[in-house]
PDB file of N, CA and C in Angstrom:
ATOM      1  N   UNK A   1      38.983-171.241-248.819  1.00  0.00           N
ATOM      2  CA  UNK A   1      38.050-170.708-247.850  1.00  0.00           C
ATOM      3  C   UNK A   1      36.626-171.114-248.196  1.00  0.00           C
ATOM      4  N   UNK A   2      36.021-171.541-249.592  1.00  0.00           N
ATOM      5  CA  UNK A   2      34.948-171.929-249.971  1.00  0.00           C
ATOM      6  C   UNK A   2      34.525-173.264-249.181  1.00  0.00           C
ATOM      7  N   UNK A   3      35.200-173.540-248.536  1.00  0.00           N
ATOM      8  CA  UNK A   3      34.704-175.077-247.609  1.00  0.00           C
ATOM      9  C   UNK A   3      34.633-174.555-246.172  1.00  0.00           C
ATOM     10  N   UNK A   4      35.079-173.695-245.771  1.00  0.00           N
ATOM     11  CA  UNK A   4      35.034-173.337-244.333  1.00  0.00           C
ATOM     12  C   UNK A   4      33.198-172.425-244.011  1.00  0.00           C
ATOM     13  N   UNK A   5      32.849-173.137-243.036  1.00  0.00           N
ATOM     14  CA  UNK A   5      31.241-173.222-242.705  1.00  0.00           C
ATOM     15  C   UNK A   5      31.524-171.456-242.241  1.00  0.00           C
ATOM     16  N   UNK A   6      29.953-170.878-241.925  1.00  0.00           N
ATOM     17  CA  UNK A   6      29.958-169.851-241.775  1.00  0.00           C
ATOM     18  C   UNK A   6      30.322-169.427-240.194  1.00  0.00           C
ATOM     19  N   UNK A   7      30.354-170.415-239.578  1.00  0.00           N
ATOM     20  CA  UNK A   7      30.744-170.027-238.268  1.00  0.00           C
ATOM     21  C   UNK A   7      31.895-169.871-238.128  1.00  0.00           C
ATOM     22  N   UNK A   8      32.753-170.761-238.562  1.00  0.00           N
ATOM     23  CA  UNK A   8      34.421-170.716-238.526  1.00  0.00           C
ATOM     24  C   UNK A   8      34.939-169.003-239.639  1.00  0.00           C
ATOM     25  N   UNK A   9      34.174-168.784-240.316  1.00  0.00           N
ATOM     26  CA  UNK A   9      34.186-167.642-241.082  1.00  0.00           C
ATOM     27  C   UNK A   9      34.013-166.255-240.066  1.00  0.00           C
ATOM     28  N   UNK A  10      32.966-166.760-239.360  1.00  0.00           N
ATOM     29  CA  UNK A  10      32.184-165.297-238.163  1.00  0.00           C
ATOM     30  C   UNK A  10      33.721-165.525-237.290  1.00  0.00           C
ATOM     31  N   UNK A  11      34.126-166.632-236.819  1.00  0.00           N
ATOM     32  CA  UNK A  11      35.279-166.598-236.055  1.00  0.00           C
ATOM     33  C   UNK A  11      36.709-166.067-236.443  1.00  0.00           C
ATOM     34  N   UNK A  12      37.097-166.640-237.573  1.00  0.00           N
ATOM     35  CA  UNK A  12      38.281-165.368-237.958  1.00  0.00           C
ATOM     36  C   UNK A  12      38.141-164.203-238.195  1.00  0.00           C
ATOM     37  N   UNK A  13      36.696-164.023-238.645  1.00  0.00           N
ATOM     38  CA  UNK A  13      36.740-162.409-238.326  1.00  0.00           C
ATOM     39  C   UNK A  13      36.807-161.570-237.269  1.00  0.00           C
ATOM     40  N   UNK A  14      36.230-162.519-236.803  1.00  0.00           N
ATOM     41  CA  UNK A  14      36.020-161.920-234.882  1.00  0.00           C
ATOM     42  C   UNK A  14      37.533-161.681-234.507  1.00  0.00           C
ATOM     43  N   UNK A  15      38.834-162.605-235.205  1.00  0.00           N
ATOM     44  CA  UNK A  15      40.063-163.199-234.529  1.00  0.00           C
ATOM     45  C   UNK A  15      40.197-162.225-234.771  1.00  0.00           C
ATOM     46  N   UNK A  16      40.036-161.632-236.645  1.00  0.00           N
ATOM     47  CA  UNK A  16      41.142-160.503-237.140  1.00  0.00           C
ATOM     48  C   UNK A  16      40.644-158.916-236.147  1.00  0.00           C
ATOM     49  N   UNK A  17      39.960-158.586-236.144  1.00  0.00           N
ATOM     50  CA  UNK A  17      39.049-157.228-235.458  1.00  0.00           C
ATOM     51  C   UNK A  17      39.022-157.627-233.823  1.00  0.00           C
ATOM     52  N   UNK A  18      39.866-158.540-233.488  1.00  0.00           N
ATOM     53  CA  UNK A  18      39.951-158.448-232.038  1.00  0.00           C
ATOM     54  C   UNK A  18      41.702-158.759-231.964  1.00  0.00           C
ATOM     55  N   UNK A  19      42.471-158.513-232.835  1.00  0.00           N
ATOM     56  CA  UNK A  19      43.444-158.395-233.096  1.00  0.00           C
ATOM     57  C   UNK A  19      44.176-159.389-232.583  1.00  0.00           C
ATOM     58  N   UNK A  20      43.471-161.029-232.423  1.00  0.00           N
ATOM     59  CA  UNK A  20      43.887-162.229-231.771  1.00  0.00           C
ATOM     60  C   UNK A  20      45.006-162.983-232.870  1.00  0.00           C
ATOM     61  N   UNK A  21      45.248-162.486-234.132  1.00  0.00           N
ATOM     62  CA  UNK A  21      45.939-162.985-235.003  1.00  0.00           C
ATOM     63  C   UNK A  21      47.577-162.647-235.205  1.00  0.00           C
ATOM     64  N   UNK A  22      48.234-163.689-235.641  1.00  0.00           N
ATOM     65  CA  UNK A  22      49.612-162.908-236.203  1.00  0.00           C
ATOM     66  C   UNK A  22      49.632-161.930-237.426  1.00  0.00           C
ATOM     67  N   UNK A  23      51.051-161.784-237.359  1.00  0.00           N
ATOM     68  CA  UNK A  23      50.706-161.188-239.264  1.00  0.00           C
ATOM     69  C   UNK A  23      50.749-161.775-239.833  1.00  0.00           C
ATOM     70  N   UNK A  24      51.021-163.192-240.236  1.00  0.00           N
ATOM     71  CA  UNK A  24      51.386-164.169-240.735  1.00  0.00           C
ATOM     72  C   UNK A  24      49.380-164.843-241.142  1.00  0.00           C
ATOM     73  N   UNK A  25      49.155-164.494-240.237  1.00  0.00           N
ATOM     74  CA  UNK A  25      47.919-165.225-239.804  1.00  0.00           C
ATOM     75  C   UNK A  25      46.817-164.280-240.846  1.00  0.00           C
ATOM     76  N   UNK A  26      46.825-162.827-240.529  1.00  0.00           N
ATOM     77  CA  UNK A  26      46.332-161.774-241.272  1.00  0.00           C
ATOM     78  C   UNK A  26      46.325-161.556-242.289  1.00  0.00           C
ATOM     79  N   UNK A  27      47.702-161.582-242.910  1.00  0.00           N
ATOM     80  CA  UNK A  27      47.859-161.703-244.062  1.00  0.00           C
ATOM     81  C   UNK A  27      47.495-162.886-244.847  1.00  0.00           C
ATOM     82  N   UNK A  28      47.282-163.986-244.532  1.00  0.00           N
ATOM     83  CA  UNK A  28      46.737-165.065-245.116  1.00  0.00           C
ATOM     84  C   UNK A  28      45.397-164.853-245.197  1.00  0.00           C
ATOM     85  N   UNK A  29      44.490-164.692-244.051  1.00  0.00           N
ATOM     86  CA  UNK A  29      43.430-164.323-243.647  1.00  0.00           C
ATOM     87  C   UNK A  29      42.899-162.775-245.011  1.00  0.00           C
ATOM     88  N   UNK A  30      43.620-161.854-244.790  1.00  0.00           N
ATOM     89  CA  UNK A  30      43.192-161.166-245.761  1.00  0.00           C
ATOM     90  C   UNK A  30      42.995-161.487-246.719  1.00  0.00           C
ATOM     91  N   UNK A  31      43.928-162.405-247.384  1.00  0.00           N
ATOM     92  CA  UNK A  31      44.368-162.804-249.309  1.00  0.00           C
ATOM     93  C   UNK A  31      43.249-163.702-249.461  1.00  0.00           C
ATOM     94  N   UNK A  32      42.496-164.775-248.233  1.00  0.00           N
ATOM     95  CA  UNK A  32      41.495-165.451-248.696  1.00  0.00           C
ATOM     96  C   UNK A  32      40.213-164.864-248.555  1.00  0.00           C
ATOM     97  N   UNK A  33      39.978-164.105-247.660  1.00  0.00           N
ATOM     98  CA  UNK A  33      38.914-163.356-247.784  1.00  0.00           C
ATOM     99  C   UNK A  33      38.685-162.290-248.786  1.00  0.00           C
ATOM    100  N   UNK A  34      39.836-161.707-249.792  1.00  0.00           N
ATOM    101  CA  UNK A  34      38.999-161.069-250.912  1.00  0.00           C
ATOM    102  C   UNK A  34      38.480-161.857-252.145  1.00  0.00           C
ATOM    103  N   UNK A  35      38.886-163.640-251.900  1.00  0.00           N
ATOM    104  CA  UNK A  35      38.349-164.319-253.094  1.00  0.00           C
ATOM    105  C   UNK A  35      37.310-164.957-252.463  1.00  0.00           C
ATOM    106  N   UNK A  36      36.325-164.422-251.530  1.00  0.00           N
ATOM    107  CA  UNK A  36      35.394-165.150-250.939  1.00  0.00           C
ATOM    108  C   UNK A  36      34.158-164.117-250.795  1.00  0.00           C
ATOM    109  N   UNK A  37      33.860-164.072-252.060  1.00  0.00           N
ATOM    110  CA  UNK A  37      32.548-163.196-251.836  1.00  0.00           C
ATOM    111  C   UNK A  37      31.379-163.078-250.492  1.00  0.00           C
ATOM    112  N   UNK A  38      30.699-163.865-250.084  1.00  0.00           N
ATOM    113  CA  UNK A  38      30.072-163.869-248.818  1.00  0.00           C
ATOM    114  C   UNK A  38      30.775-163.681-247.912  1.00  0.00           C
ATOM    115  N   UNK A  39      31.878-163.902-247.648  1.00  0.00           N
ATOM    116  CA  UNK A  39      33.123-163.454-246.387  1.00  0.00           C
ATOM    117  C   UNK A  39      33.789-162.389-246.524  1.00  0.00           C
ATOM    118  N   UNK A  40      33.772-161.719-247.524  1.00  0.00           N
ATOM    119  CA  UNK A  40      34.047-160.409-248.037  1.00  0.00           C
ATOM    120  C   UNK A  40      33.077-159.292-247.211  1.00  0.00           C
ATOM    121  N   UNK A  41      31.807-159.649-248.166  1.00  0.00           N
ATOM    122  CA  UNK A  41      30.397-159.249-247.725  1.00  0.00           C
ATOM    123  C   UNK A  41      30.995-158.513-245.978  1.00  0.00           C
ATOM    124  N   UNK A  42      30.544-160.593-245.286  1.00  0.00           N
ATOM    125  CA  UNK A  42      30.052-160.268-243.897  1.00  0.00           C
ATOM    126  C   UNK A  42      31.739-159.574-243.395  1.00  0.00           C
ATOM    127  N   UNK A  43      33.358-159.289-243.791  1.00  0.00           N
ATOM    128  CA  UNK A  43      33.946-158.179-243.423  1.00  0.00           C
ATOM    129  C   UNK A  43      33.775-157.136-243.385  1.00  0.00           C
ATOM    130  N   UNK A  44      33.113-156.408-244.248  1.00  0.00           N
ATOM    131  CA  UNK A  44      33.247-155.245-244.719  1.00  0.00           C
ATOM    132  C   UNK A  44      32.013-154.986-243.268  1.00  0.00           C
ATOM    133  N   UNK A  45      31.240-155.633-243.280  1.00  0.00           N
ATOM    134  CA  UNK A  45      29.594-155.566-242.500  1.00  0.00           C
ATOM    135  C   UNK A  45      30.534-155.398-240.898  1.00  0.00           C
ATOM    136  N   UNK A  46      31.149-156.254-240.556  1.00  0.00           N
ATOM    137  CA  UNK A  46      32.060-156.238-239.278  1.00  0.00           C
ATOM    138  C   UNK A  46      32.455-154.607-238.982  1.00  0.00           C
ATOM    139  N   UNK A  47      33.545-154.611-240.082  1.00  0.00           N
ATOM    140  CA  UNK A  47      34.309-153.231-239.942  1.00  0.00           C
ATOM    141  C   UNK A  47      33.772-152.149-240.050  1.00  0.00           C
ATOM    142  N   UNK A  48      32.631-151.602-240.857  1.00  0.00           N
ATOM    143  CA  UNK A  48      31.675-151.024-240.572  1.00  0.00           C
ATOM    144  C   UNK A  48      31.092-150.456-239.297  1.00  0.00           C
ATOM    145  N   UNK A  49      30.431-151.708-238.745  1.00  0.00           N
ATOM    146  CA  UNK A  49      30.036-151.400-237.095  1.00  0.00           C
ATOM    147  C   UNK A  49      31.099-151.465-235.925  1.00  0.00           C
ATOM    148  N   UNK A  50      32.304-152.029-236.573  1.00  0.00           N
ATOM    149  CA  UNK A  50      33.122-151.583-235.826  1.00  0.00           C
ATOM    150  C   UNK A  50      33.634-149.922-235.437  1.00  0.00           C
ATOM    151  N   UNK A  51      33.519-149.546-236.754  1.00  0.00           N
ATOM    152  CA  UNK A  51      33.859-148.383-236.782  1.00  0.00           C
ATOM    153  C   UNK A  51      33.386-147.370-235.926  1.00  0.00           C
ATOM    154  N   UNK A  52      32.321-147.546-236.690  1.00  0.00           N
ATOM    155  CA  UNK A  52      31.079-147.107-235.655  1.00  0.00           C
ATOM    156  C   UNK A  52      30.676-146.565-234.463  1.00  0.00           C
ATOM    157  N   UNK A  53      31.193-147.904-234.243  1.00  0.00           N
ATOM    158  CA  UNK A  53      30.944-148.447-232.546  1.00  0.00           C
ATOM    159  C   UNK A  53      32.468-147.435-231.891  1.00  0.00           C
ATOM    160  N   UNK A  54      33.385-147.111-232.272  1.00  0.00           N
ATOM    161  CA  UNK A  54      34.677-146.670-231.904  1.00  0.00           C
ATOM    162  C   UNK A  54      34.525-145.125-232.078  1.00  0.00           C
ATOM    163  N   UNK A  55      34.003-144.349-232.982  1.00  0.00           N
ATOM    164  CA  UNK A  55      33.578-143.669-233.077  1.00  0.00           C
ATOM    165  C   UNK A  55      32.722-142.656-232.582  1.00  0.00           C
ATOM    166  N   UNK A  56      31.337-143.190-232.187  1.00  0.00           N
ATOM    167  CA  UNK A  56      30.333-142.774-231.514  1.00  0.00           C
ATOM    168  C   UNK A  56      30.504-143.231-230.142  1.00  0.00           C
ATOM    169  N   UNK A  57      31.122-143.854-229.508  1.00  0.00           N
ATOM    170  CA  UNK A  57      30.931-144.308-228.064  1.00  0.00           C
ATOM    171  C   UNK A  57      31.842-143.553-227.478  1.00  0.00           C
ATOM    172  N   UNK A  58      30.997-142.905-226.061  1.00  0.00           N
ATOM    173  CA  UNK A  58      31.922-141.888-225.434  1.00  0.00           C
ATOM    174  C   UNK A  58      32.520-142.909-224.046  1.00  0.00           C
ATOM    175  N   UNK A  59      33.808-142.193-223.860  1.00  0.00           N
ATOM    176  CA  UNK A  59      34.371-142.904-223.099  1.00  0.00           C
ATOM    177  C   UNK A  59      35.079-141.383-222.410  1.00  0.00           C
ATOM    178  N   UNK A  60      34.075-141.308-220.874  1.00  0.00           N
ATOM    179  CA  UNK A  60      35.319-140.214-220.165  1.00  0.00           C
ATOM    180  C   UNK A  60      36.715-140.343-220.034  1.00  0.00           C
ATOM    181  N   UNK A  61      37.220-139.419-219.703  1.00  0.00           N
ATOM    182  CA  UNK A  61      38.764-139.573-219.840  1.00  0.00           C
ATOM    183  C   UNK A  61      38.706-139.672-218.188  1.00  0.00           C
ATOM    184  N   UNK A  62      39.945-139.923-217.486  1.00  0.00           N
ATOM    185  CA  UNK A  62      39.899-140.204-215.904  1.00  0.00           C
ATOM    186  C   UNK A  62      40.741-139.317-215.519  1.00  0.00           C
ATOM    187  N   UNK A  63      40.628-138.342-214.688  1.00  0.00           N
ATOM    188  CA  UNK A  63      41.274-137.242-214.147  1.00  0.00           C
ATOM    189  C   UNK A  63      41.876-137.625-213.102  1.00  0.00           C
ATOM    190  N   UNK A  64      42.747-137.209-212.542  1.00  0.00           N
ATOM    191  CA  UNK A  64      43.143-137.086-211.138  1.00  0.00           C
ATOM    192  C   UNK A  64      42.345-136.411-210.525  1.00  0.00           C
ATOM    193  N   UNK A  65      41.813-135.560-210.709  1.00  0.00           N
ATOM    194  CA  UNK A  65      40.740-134.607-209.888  1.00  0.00           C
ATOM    195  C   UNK A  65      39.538-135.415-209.319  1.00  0.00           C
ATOM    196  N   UNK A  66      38.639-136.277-210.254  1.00  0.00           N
ATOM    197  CA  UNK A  66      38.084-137.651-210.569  1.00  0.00           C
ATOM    198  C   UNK A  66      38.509-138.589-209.052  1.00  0.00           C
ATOM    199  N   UNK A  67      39.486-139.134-209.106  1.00  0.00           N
ATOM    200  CA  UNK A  67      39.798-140.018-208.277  1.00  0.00           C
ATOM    201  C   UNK A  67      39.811-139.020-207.060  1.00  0.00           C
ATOM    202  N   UNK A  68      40.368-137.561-206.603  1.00  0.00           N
ATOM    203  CA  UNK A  68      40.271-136.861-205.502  1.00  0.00           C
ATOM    204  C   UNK A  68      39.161-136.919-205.051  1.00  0.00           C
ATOM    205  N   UNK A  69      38.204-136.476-205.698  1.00  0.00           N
ATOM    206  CA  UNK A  69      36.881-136.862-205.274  1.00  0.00           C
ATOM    207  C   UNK A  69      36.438-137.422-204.542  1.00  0.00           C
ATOM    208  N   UNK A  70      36.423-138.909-205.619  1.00  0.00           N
ATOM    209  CA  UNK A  70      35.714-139.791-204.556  1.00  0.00           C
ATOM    210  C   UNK A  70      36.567-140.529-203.431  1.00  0.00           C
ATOM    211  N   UNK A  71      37.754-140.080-203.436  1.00  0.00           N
ATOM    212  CA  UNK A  71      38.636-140.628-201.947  1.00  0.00           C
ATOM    213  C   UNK A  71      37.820-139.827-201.111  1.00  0.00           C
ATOM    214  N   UNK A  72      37.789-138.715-201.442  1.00  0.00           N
ATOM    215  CA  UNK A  72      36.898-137.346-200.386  1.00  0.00           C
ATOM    216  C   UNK A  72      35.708-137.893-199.518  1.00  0.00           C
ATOM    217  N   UNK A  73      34.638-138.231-200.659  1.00  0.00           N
ATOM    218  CA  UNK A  73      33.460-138.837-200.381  1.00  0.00           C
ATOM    219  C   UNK A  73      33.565-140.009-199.450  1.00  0.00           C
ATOM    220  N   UNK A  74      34.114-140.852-199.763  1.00  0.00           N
ATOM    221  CA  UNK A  74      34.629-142.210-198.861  1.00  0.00           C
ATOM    222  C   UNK A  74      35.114-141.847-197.625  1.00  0.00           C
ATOM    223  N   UNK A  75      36.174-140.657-197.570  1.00  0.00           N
ATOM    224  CA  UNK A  75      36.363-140.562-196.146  1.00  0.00           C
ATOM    225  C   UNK A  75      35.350-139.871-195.472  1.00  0.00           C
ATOM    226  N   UNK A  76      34.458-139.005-196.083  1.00  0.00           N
ATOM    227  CA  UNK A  76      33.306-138.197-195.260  1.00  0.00           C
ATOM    228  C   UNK A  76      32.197-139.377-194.940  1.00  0.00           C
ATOM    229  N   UNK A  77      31.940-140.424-195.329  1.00  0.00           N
ATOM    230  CA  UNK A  77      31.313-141.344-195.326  1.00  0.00           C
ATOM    231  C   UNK A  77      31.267-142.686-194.897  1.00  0.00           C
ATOM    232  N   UNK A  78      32.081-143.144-193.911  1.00  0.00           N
ATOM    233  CA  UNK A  78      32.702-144.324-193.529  1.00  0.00           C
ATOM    234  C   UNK A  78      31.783-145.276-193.469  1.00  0.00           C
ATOM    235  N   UNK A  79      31.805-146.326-193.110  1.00  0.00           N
ATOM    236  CA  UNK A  79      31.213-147.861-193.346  1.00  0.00           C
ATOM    237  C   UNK A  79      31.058-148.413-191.753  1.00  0.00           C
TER     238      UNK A  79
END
């Protein structure tokens, strides 16, 4: 992994945390990234704000009640 440029590095990480990989793929991917100090680094930095990001971001849930609604609105409102 010490020859692979930093972009191709930002890209398997992106692969592994967007879950574009096999296991085959992952597991390789993992075993070289803990002997790669700077690619180590910028993982840990990934998963981090991934976390994060999964964490703190609200996402309503979608009701049926939700969708009654606005069928409601649409029909009181025609075009």
């Amino acid at each position: 992994m010490e020859d692979l440029g930093f972009a191709e590095l930002i890209r398997k990480i992106t692969r592994y945390f967007d879950k574009e990989m096999d296991k085959n793929d992952e597991s390789d991917f993992l075993q070289e990234i803990q002997n790669h100090p700077a690619g180590h680094s910028a993982f840990l930095k990934e998963k981090s704000i991934r976390e994060k990001l999964r964490n703190n971001l609200y996402k309503p849930g979608h009701t049926q009640n939700l969708a009654e609604q606005i069928k409601q609105r649409i029909k009181r409102y025609p075009s």
